[in-house]
C-alpha atoms as a PDB file:
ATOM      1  CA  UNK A   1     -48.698 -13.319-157.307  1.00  0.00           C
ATOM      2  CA  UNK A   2     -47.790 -10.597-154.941  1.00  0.00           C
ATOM      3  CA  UNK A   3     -49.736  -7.438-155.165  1.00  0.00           C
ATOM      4  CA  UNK A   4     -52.706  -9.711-156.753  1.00  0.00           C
ATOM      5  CA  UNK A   5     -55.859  -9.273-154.184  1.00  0.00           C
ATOM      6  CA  UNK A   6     -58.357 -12.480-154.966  1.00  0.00           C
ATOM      7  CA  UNK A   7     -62.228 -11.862-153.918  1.00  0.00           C
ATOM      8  CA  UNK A   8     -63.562 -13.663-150.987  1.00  0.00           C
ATOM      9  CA  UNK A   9     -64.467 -16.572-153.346  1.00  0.00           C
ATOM     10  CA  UNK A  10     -60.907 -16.911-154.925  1.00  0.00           C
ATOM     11  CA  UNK A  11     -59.082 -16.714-151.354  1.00  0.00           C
ATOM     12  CA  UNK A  12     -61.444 -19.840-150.463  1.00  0.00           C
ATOM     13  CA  UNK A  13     -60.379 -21.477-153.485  1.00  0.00           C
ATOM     14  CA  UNK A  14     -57.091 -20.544-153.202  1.00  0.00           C
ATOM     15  CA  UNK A  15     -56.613 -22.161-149.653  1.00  0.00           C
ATOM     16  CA  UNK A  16     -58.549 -25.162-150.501  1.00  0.00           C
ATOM     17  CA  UNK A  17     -56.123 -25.940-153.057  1.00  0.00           C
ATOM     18  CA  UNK A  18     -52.982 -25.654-151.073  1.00  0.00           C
ATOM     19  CA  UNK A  19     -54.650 -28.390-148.593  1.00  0.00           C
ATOM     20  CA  UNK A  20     -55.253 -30.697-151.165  1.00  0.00           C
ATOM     21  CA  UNK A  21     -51.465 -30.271-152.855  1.00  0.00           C
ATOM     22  CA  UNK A  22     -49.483 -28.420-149.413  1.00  0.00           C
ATOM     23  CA  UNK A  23     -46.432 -27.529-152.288  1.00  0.00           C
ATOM     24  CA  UNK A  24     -48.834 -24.683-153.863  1.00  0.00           C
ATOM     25  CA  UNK A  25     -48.629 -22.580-150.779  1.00  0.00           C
ATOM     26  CA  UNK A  26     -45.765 -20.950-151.093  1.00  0.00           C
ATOM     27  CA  UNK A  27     -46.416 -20.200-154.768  1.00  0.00           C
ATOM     28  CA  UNK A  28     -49.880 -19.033-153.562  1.00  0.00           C
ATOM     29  CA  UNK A  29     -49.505 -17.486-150.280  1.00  0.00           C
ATOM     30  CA  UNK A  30     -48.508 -13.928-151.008  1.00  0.00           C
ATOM     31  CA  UNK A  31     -51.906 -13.592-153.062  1.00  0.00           C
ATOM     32  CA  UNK A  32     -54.338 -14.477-150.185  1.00  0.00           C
ATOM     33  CA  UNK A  33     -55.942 -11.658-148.262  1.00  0.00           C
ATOM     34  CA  UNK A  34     -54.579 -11.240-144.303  1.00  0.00           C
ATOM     35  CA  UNK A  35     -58.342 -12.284-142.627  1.00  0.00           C
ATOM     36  CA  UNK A  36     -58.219 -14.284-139.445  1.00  0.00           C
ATOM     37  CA  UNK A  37     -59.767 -17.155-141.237  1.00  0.00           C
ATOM     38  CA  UNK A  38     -57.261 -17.183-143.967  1.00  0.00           C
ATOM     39  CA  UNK A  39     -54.375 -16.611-141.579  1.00  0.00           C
ATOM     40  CA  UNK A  40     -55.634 -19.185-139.396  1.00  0.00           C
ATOM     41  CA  UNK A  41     -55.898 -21.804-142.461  1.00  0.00           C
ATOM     42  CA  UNK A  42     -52.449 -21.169-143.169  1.00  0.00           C
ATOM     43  CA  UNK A  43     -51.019 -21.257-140.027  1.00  0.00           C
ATOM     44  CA  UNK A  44     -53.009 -24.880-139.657  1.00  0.00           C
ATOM     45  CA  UNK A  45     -51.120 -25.785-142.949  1.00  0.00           C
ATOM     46  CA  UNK A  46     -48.112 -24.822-141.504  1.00  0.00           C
ATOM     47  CA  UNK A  47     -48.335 -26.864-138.834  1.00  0.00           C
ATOM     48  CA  UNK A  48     -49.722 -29.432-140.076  1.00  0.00           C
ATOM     49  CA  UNK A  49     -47.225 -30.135-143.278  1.00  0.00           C
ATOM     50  CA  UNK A  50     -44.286 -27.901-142.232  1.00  0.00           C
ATOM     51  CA  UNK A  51     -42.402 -31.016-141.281  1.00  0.00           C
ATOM     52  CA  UNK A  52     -42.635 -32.984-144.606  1.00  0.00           C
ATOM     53  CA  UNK A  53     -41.644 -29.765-147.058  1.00  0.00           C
ATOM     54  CA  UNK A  54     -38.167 -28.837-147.798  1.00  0.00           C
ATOM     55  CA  UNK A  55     -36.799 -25.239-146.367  1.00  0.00           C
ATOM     56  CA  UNK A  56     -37.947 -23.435-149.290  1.00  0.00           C
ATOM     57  CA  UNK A  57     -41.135 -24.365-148.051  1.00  0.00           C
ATOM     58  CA  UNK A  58     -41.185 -23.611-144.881  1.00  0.00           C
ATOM     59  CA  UNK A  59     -39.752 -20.396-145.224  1.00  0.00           C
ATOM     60  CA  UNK A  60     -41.795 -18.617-147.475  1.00  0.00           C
ATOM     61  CA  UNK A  61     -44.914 -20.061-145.458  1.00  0.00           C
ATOM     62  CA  UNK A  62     -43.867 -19.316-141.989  1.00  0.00           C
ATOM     63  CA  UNK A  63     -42.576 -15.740-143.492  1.00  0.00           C
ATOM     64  CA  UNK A  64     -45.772 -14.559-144.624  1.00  0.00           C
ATOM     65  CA  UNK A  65     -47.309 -15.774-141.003  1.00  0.00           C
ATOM     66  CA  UNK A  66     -44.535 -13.596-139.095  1.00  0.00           C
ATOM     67  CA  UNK A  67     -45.476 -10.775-141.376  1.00  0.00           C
ATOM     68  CA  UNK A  68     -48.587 -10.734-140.067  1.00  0.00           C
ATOM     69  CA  UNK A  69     -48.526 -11.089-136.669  1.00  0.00           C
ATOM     70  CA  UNK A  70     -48.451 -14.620-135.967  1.00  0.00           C
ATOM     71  CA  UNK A  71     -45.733 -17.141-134.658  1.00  0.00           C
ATOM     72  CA  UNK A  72     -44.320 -14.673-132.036  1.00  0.00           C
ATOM     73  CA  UNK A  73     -44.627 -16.646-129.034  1.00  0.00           C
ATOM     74  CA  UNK A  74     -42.253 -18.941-131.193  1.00  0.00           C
ATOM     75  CA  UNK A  75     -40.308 -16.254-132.350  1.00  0.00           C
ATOM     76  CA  UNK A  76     -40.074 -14.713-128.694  1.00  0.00           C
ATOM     77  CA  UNK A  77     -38.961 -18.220-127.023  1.00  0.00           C
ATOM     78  CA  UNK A  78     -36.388 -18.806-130.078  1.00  0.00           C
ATOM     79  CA  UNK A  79     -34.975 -15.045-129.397  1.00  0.00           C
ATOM     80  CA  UNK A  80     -34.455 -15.278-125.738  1.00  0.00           C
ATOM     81  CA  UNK A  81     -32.769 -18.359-126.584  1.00  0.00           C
ATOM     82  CA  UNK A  82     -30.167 -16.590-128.683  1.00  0.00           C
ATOM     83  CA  UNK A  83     -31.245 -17.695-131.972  1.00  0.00           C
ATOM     84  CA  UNK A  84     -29.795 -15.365-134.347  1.00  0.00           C
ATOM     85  CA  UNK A  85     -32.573 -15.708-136.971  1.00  0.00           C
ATOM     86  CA  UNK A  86     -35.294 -15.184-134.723  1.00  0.00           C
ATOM     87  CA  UNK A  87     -33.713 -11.899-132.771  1.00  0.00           C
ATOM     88  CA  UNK A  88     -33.204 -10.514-136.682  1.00  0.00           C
ATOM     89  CA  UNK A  89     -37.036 -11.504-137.462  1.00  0.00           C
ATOM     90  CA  UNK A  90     -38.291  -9.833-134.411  1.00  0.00           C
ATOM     91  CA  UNK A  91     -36.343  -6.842-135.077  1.00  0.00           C
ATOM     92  CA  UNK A  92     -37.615  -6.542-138.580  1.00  0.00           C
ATOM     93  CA  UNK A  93     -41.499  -7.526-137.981  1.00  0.00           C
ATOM     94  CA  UNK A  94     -41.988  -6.820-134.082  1.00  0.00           C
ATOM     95  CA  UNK A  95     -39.637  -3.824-133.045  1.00  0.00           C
ATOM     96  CA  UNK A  96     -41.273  -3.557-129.980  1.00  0.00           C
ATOM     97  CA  UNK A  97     -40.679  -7.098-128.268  1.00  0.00           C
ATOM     98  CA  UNK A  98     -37.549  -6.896-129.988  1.00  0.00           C
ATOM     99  CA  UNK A  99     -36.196  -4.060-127.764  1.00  0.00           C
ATOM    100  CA  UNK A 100     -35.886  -5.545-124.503  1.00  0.00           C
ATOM    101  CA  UNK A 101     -34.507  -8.837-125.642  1.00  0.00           C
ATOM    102  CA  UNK A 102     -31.696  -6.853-127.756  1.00  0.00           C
ATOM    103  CA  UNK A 103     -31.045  -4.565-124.842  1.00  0.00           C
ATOM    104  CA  UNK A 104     -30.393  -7.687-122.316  1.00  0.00           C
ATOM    105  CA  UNK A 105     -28.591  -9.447-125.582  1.00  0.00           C
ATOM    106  CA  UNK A 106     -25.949  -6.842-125.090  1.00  0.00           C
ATOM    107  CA  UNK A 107     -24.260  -8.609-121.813  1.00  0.00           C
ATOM    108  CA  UNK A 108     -24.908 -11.831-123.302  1.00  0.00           C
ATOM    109  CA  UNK A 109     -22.170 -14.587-122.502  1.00  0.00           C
ATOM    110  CA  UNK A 110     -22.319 -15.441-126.575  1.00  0.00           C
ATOM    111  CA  UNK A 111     -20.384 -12.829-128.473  1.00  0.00           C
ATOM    112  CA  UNK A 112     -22.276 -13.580-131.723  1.00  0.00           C
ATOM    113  CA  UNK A 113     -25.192 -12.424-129.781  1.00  0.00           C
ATOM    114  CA  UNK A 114     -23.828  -9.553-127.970  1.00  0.00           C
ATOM    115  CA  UNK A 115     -22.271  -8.219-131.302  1.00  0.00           C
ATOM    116  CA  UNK A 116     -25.657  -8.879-133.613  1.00  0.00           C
ATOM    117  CA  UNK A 117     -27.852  -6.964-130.727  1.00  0.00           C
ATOM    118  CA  UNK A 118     -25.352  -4.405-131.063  1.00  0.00           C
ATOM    119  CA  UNK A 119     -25.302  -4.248-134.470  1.00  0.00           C
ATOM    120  CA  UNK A 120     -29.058  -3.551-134.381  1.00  0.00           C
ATOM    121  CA  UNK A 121     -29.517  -1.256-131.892  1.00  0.00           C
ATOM    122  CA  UNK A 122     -26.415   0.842-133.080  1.00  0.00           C
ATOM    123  CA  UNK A 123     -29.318   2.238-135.628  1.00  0.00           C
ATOM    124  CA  UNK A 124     -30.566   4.075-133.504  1.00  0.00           C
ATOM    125  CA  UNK A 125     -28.428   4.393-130.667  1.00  0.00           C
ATOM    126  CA  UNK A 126     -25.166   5.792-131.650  1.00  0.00           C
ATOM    127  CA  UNK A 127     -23.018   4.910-128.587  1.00  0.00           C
ATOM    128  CA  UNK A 128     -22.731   1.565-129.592  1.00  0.00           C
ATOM    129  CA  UNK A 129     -20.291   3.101-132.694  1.00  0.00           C
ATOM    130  CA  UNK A 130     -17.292   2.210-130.439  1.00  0.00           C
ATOM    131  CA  UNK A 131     -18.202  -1.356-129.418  1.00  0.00           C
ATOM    132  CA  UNK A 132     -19.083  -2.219-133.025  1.00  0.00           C
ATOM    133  CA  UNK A 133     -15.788  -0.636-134.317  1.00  0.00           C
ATOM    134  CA  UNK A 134     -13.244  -2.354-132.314  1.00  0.00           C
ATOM    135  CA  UNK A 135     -14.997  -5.969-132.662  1.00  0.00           C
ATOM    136  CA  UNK A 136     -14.711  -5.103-136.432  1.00  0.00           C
ATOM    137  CA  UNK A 137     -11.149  -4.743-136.291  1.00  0.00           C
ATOM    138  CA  UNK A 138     -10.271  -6.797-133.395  1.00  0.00           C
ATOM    139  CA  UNK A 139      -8.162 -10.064-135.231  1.00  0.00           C
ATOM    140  CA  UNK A 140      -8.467 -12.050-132.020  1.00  0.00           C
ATOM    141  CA  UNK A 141     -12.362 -11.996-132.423  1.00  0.00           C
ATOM    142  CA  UNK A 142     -13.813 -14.694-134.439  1.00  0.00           C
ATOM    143  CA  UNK A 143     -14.723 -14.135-138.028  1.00  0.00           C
ATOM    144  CA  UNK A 144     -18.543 -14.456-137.672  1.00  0.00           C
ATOM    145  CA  UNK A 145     -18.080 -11.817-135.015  1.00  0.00           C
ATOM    146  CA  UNK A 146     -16.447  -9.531-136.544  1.00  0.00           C
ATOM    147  CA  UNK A 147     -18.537  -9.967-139.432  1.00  0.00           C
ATOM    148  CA  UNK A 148     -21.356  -8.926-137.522  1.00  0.00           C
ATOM    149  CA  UNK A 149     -20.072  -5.953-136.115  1.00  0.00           C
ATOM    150  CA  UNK A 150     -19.177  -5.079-139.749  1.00  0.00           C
ATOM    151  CA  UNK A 151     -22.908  -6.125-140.926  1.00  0.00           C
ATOM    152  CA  UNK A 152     -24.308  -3.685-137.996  1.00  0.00           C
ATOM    153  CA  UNK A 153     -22.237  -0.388-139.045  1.00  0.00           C
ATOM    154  CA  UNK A 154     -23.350  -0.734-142.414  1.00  0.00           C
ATOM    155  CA  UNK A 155     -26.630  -1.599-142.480  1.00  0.00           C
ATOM    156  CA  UNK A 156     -26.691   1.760-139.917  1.00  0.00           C
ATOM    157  CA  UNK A 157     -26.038   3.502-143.118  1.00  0.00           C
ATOM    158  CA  UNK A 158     -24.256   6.053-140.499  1.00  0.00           C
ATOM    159  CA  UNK A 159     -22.370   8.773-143.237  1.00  0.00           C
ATOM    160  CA  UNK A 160     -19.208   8.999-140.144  1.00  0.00           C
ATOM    161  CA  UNK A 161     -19.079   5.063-140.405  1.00  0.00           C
ATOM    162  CA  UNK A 162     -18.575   4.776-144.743  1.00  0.00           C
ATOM    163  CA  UNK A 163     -14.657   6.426-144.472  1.00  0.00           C
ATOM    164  CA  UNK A 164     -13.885   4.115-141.258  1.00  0.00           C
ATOM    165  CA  UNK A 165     -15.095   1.389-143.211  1.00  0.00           C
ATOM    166  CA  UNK A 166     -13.047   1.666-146.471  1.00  0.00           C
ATOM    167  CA  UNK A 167     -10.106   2.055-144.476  1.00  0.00           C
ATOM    168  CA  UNK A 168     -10.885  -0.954-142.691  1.00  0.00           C
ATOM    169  CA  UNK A 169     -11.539  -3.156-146.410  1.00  0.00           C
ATOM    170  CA  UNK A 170      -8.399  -2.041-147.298  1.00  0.00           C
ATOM    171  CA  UNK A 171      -6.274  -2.904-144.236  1.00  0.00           C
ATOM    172  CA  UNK A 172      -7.615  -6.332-144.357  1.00  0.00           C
ATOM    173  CA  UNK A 173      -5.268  -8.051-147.093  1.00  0.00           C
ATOM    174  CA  UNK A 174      -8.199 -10.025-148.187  1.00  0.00           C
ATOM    175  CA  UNK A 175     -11.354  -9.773-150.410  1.00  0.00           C
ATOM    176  CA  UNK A 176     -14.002  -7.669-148.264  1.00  0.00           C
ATOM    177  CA  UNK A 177     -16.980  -9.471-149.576  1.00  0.00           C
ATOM    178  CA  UNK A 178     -19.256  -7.086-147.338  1.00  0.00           C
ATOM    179  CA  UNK A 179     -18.038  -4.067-149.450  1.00  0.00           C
ATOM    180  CA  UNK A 180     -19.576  -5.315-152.403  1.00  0.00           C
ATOM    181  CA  UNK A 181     -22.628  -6.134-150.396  1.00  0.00           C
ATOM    182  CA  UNK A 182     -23.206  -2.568-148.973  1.00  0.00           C
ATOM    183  CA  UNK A 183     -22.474  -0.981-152.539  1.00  0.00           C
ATOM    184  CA  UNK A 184     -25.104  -3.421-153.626  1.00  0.00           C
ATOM    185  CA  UNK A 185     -27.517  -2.286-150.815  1.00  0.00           C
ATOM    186  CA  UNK A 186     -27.196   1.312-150.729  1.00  0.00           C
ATOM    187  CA  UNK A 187     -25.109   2.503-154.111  1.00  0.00           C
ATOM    188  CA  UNK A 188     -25.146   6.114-153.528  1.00  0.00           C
ATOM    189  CA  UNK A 189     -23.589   6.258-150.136  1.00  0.00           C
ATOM    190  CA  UNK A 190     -20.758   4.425-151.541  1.00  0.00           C
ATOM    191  CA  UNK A 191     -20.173   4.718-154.811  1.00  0.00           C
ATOM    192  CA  UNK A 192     -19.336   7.770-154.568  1.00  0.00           C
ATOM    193  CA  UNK A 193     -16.694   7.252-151.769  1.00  0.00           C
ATOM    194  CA  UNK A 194     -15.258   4.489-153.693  1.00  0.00           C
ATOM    195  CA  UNK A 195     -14.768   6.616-156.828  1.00  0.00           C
ATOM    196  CA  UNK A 196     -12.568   9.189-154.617  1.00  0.00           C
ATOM    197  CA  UNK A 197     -10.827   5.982-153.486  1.00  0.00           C
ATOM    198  CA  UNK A 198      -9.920   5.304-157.343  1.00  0.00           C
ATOM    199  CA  UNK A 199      -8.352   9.004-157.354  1.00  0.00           C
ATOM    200  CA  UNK A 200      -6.314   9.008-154.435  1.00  0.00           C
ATOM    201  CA  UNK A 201      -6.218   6.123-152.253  1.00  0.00           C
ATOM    202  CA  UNK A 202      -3.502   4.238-151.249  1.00  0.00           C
ATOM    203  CA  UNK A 203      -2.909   1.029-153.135  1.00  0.00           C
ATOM    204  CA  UNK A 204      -5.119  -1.451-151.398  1.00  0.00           C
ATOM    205  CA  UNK A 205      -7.796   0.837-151.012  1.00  0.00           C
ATOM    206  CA  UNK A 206      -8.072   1.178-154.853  1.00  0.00           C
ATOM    207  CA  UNK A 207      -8.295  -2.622-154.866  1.00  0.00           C
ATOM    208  CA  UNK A 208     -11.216  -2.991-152.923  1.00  0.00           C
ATOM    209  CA  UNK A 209     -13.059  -0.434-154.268  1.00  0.00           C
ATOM    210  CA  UNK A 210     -12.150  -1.876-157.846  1.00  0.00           C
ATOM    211  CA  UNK A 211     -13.362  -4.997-156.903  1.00  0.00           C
ATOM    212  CA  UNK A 212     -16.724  -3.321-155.117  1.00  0.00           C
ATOM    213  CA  UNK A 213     -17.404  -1.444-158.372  1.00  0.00           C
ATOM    214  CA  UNK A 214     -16.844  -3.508-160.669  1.00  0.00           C
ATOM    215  CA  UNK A 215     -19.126  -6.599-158.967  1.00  0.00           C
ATOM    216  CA  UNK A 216     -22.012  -3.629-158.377  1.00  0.00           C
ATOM    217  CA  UNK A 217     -21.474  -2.400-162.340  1.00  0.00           C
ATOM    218  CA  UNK A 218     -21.848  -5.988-163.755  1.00  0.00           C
ATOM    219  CA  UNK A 219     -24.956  -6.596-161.823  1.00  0.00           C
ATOM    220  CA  UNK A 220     -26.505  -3.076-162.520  1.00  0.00           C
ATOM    221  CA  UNK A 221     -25.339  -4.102-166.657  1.00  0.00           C
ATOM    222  CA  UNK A 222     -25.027  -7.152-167.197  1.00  0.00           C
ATOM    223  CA  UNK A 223     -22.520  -8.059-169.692  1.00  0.00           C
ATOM    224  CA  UNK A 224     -23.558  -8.876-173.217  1.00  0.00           C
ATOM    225  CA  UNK A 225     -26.322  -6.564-173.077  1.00  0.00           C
ATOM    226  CA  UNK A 226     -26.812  -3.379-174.337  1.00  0.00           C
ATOM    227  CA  UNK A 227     -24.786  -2.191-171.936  1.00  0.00           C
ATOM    228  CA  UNK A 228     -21.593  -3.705-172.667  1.00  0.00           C
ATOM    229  CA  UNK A 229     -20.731  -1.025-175.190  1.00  0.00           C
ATOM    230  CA  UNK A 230     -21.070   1.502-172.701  1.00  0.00           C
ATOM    231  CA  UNK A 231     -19.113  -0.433-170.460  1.00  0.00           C
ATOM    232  CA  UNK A 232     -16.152  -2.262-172.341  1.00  0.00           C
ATOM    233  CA  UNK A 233     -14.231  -2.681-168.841  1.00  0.00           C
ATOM    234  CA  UNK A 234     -16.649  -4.622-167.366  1.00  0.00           C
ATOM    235  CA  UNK A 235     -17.220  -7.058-170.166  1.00  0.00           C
ATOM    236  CA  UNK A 236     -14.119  -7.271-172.322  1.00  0.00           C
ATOM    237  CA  UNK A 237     -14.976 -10.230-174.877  1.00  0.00           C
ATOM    238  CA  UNK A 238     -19.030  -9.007-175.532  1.00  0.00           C
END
C-alpha cells in the first residue's frame, strides 16, 4: 500500500484495525499518513506488541517509526554501544547524530566497528581510501572485517576504487560474492569494467567477472522468458 494516502477517516480506521489484529500493521503501515497522532498510535503498538510478533514484524514496524523521526534515543544508545545495525540506521535516517558517533567509532577497540564507521564516512571523506584498502586485503583480518572494508569502498561508488577492486576479486582464489552485489547495485559503473575484463584480463579476473555478469544478466532476464532467446548463454535448456 505504499504511495496510497488514506483520508483522515481511513487512517483512523486503519489504526484501529491493527490494534484489534497487531499482525495487520506491517501490511498497513506504509499507507498511514506521518501525523503525531498516527505516529504516536504506532509507536504505542510497537511497544506494546513488539515482543509477541516475529522479526518480520518488528522490522517493518519499527522501520517506518525510524523513518520518521522516532526511536532515536534507542537508536542513539544502541549506536554508542557499537551495534552495527543501529550505527547503519542512523547513518541512513539521522546523518547528523550519526557523525560524531562514526567519527569517535574510528578508534574504536572493535575492528568491526572501526572498519564499518570507516566504511561510511569514506563517502565523503576520501582519506579513509587507504585504511579501507589495506583491511580489504589484509588476510590476517577477519572475514567480517574485511568484508566491511570491501562493503564501504563500494557502496562509495568512488570511479579510482572499481579497477582496485576487480583486481582484488580476482586475487582472492574464491567466489567474490560482493562483486555480484555491487554489479547488482550500481550496473553501469561496473559492467562496463567487467566487459574490458572479458577482453583482456588475466585468467582469474575473467572468472569473476563471468560469474558477476552472468548472476546480474539472469536476474535482469530471467531465464525462460522472453529473454532467453536473446540470451541463449544464460539459459541453455529454455
Amino acid at each position: 500500500m505504499r504511495g496510497v494516502v488514506p483520508s483522515d477517516v481511513d487512517a483512523t480506521a486503519l489504526v484501529g484495525a491493527c490494534w484489534s489484529c497487531p499482525e495487520l500493521l506491517p501490511y498497513l503501515v506504509d499507507a498511514l499518513p506521518a501525523r503525531r497522532d498516527v505516529i504516536r498510535k504506532v509507536r504505542e503498538a510497537y511497544k506494546r506488541f513488539g515482543a509477541v510478533q516475529d522479526n518480520v514484524w518488528r522490522f517493518y514496524v519499527w522501520r517506518w517509526l525510524v523513518e520518521r523521526g522516532e526511536l532515536l534515543d534507542e537508536l542513539l544508545r544502541e549506536a554508542r554501544g557499537g551495534d552495527l545495525f543501529a550505527l547503519r540506521t542512523l547513518a541512513r535516517f539521522h546523518p547528523r547524530n550519526a557523525r560524531p558517533l562514526l567519527r569517535a567509532g574510528l578508534k574504536s577497540r572493535l575492528p568491526t566497528v572501526a572498519t564499518l564507521c570507516a566504511g561510511i564516512l569514506y563517502k565523503e571523506d576520501a582519506a579513509l581510501r587507504g585504511r579501507l584498502r589495506r583491511v580489504a586485503q589484509d588476510t590476517r583480518s577477519g572475514q567480517d572485517v574485511r568484508e566491511l572494508a570491501i562493503e564501504g569502498l563500494v557502496e562509495a561508488r568512488r570511479a579510482d576504487d572499481v579497477g582496485w577492486l576487480l583486481g582484488l576479486a580476482a586475487n582472492s582464489g574464491g567466489k567474490a560474492n560482493w562483486l555480484e552485489d555491487a554489479v547488482r547495485t550500481a550496473p553501469t559503473t561496473w559492467m562496463p569494467r567487467l566487459v574490458e575484463l572479458l577482453r583482456s584480463g588475466p585468467r582469474k579476473a575473467r572468472d569473476a567477472a563471468v560469474d558477476a555478469l552472468m548472476i546480474a544478466l539472469w536476474e535482469a532476464d530471467p531465464p525462460c522468458g522472453t529473454g532467453a532467446r536473446r540470451l541463449p548463454v544464460v539459459s541453455p535448456h529454455c
